[in-house]
C-alpha atoms as a PDB file:
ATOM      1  CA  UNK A   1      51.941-108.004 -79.476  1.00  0.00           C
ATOM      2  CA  UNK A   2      49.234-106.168 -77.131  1.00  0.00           C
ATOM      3  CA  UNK A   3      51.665-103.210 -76.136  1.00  0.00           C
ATOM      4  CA  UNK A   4      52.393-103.100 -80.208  1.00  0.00           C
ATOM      5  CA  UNK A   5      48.901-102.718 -81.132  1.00  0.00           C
ATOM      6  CA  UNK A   6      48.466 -99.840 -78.074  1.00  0.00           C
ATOM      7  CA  UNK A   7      51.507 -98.070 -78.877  1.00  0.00           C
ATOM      8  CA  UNK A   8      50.243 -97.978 -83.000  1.00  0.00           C
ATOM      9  CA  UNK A   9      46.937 -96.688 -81.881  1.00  0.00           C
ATOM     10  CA  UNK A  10      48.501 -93.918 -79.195  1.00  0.00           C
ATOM     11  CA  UNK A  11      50.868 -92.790 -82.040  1.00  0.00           C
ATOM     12  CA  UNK A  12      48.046 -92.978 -84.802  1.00  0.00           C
ATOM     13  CA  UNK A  13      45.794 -91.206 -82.705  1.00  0.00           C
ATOM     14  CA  UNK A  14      48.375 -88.081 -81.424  1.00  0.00           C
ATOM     15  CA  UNK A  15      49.928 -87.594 -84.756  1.00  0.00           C
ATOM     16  CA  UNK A  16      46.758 -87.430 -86.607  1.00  0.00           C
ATOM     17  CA  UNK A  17      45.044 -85.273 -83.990  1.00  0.00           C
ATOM     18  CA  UNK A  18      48.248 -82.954 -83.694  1.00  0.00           C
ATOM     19  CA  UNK A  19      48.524 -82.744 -87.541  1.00  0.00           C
ATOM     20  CA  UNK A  20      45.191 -81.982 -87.506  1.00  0.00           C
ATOM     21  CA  UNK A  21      45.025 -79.154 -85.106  1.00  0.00           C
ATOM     22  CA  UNK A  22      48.152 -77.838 -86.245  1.00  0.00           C
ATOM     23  CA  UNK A  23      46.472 -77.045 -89.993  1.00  0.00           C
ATOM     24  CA  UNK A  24      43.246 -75.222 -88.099  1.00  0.00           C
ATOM     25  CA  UNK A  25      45.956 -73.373 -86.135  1.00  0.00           C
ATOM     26  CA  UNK A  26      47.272 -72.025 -88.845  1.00  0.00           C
ATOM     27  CA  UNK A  27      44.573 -71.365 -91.531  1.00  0.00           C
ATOM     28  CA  UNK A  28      41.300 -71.285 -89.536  1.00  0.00           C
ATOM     29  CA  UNK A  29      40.950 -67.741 -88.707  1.00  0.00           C
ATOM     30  CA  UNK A  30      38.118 -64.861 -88.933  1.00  0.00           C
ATOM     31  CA  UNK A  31      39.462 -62.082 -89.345  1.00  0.00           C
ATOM     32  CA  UNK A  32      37.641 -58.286 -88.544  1.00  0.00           C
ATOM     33  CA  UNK A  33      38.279 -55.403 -89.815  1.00  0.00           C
ATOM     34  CA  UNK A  34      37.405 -51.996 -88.519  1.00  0.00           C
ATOM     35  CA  UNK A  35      38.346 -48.497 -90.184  1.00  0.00           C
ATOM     36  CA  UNK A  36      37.118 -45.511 -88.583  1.00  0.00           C
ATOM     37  CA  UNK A  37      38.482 -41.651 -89.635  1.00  0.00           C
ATOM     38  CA  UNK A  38      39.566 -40.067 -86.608  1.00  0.00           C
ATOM     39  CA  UNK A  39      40.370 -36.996 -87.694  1.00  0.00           C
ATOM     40  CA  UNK A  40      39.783 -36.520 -91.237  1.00  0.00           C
ATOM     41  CA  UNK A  41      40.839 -37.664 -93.905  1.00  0.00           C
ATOM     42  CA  UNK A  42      43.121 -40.076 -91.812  1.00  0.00           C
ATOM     43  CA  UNK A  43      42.068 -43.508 -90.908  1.00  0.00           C
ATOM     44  CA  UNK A  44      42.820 -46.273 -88.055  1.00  0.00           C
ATOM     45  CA  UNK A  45      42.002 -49.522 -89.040  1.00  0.00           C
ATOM     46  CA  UNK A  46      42.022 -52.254 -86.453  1.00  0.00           C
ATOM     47  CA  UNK A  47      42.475 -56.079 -87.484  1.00  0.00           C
ATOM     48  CA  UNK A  48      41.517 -58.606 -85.164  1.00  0.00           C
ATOM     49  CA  UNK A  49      42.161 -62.186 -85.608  1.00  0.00           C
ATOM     50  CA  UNK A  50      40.066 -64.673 -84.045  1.00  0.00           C
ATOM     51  CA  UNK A  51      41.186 -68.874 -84.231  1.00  0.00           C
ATOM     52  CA  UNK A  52      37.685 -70.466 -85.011  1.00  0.00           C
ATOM     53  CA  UNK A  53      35.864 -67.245 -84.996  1.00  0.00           C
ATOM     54  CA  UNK A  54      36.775 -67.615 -80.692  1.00  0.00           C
ATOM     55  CA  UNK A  55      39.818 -67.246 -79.683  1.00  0.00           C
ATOM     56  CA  UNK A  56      41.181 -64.022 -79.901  1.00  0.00           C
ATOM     57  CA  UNK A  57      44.543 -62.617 -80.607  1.00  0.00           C
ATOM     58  CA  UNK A  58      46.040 -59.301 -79.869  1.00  0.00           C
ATOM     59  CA  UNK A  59      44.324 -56.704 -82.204  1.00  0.00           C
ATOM     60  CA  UNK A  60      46.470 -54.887 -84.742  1.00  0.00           C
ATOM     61  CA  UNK A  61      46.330 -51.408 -85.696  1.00  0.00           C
ATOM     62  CA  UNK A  62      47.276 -49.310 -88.688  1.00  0.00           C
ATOM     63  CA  UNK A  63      47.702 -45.641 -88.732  1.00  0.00           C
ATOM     64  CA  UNK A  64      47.529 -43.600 -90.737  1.00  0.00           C
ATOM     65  CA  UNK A  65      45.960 -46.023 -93.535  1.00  0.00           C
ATOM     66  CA  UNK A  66      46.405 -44.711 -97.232  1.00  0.00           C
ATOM     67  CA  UNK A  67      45.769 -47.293 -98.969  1.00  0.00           C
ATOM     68  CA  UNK A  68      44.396 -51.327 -99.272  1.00  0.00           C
ATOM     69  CA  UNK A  69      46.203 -53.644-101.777  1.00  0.00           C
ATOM     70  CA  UNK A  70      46.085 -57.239-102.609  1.00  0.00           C
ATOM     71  CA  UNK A  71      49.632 -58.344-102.437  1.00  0.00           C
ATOM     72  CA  UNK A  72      50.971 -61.787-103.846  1.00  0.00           C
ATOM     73  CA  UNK A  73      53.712 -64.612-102.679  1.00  0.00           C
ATOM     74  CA  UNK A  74      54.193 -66.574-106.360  1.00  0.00           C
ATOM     75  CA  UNK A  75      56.126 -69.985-106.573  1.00  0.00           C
ATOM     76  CA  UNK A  76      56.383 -72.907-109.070  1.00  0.00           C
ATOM     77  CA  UNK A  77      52.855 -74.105-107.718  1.00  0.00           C
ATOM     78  CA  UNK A  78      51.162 -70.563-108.389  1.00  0.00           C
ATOM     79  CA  UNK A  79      50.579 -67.570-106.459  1.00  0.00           C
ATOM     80  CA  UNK A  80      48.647 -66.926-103.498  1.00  0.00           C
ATOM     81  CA  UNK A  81      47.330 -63.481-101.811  1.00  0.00           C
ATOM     82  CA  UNK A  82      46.577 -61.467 -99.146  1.00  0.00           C
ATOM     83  CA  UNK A  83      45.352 -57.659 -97.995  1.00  0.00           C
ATOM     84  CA  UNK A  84      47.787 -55.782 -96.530  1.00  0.00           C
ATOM     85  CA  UNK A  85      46.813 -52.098 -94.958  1.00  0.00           C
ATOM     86  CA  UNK A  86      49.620 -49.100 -96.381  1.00  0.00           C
ATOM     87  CA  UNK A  87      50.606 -46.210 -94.346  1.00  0.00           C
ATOM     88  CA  UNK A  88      53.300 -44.120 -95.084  1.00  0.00           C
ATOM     89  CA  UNK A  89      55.532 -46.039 -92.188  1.00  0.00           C
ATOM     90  CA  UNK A  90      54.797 -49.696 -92.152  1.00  0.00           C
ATOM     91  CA  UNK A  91      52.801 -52.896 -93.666  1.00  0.00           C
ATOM     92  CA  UNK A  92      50.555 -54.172 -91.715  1.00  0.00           C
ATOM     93  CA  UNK A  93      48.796 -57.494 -93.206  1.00  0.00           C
ATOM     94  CA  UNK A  94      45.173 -58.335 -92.657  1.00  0.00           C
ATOM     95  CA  UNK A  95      46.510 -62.213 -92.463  1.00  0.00           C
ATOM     96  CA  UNK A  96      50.015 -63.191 -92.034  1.00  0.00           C
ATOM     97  CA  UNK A  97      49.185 -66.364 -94.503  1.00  0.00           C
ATOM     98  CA  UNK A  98      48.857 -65.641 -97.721  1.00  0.00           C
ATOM     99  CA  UNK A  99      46.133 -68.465 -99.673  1.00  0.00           C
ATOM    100  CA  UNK A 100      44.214 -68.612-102.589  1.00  0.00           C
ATOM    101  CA  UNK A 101      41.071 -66.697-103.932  1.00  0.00           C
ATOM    102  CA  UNK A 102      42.252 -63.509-105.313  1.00  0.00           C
ATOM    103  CA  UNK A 103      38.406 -62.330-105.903  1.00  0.00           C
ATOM    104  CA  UNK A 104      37.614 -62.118-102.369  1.00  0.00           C
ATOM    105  CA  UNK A 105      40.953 -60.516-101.233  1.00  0.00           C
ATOM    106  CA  UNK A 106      40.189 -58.013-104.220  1.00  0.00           C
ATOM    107  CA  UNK A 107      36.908 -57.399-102.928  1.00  0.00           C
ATOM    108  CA  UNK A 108      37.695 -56.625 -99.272  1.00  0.00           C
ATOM    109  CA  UNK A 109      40.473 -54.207-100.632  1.00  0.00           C
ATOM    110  CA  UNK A 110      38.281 -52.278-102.690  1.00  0.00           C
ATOM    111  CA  UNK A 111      35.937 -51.610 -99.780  1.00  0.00           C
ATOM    112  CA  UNK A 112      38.354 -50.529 -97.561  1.00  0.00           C
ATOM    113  CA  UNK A 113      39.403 -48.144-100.294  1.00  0.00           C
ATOM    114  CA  UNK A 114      35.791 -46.880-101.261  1.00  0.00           C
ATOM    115  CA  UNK A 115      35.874 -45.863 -97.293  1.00  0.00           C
ATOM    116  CA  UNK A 116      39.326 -44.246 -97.651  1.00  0.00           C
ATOM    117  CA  UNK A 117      37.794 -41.988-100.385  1.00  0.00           C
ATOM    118  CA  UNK A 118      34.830 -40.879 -98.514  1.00  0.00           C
ATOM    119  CA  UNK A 119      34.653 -38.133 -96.464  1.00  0.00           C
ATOM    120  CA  UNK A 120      33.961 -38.614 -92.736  1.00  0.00           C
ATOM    121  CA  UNK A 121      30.816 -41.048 -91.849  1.00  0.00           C
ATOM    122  CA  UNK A 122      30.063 -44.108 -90.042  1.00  0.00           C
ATOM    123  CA  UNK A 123      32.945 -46.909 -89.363  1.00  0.00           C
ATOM    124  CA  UNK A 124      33.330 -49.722 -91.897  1.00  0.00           C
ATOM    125  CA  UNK A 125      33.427 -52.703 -90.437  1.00  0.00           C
ATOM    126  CA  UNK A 126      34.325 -56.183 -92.409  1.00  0.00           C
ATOM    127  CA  UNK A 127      33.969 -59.455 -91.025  1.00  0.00           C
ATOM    128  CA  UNK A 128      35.839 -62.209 -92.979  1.00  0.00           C
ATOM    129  CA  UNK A 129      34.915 -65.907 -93.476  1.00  0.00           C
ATOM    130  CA  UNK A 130      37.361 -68.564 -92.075  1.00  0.00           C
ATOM    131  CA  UNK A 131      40.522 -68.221 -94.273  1.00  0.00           C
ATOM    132  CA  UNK A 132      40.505 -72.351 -94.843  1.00  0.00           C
ATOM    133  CA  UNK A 133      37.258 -72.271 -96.825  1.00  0.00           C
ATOM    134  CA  UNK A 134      35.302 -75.359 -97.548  1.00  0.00           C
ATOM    135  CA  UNK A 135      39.301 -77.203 -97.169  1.00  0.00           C
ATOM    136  CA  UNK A 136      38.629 -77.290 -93.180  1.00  0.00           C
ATOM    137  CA  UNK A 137      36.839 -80.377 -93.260  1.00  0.00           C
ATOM    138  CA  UNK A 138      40.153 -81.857 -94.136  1.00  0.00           C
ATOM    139  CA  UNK A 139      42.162 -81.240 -90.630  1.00  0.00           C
ATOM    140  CA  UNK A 140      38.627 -81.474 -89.160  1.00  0.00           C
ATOM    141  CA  UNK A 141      38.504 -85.390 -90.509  1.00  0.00           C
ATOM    142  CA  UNK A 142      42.321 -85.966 -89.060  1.00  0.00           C
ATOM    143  CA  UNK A 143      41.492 -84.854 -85.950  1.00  0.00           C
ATOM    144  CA  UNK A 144      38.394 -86.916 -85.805  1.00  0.00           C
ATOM    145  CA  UNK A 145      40.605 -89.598 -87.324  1.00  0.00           C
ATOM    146  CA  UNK A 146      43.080 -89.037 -84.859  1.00  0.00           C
ATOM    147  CA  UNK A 147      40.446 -88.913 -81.520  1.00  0.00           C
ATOM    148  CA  UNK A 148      38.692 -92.365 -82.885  1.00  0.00           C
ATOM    149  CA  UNK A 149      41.990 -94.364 -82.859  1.00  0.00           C
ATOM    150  CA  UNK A 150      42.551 -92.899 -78.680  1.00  0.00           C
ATOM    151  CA  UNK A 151      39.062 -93.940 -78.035  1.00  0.00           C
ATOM    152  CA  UNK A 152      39.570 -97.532 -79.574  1.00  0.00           C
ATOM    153  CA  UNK A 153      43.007 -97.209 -77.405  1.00  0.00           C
ATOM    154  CA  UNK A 154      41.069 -95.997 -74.062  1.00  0.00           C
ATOM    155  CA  UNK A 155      38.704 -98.878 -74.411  1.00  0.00           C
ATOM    156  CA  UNK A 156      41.239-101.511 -74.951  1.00  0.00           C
ATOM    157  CA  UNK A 157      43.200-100.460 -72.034  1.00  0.00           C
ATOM    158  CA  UNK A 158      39.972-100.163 -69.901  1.00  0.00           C
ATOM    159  CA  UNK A 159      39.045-103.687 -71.284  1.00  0.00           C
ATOM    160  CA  UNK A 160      42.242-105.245 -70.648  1.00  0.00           C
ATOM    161  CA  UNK A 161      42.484-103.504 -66.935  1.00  0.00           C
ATOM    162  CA  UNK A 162      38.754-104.721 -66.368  1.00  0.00           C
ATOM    163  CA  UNK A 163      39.999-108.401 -67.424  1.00  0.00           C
ATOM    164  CA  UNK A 164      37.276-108.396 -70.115  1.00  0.00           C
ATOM    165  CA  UNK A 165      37.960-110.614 -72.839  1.00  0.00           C
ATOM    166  CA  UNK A 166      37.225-109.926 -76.522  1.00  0.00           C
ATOM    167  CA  UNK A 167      36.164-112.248 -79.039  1.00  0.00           C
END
């Protein structure tokens, strides 16, 4: 009955702390954009994803950019969006996942494209929120979830190995 109760807590604990980790993994990312004209009027923009605003990825680079756009991935639940950079060779996305909020997609598309119609100047440089929103407090609460139920394990295995008893 003791080794049931352990092995219910280890599992509780890992799956909701690996459930909960896995959705930051995926949708908690900053994401910074930088466009500079290098030799006019053709612009590099660099993406560069960060996990937390921390960890960084590999930066991503588009060249020749001619153009932001808001593109959409629709289903029977509604659409979701996501900027993607246009060059005349390739598609380079600002964020692999697409999610909701088409206003501040729309938003960071037009300013890239105000600073594709300008002439020369200073680098624009955009700094996304986290992607997840105010919704990260969700796999934030199943990791906590998750990391409660392996404490309460951890201190009934370092009770039981102590020879403590409960009441």
């Amino acid at each position: 009955m003791i080794i049931e109760n352990l092995i219910k807590y280890l599992l509780m604990g890992v799956v909701f702390t690996a459930v909960g980790f896995g959705f930051l993994l995926v949708g908690a990312h900053r994401t910074d954009i930088t466009c500079e004209q290098v030799d006019p009027p053709n612009t590099r923009c660099t993406v560069q994803s960060s996990w937390l605003g921390h960890f960084r990825q590999p930066p991503r680079s588009a060249y020749p950019v001619e153009q932001a756009a808001v593109s959409d991935s629709c289903d029977s639940d509604g659409c979701t969006y996501r900027v993607e950079l246009l060059t005349p060779f390739e598609t380079v996305p600002v964020t692999y996942a697409y999610s909701s909020g088409i206003d501040a997609k729309a938003r960071t598309a037009d300013q890239i494209n105000a600073y594709l119609a300008q002439d020369g100047g200073q680098p624009l440089q955009l700094h996304t929120d986290l992607d997840m929103g105010w919704f990260i407090l969700v796999p934030i609460l199943f990791v906590l979830i998750g990391l409660a139920d392996l404490a309460i394990l951890a201190g009934r295995v370092i009770v039981r190995l102590l020879g403590w008893r409960t009441a």
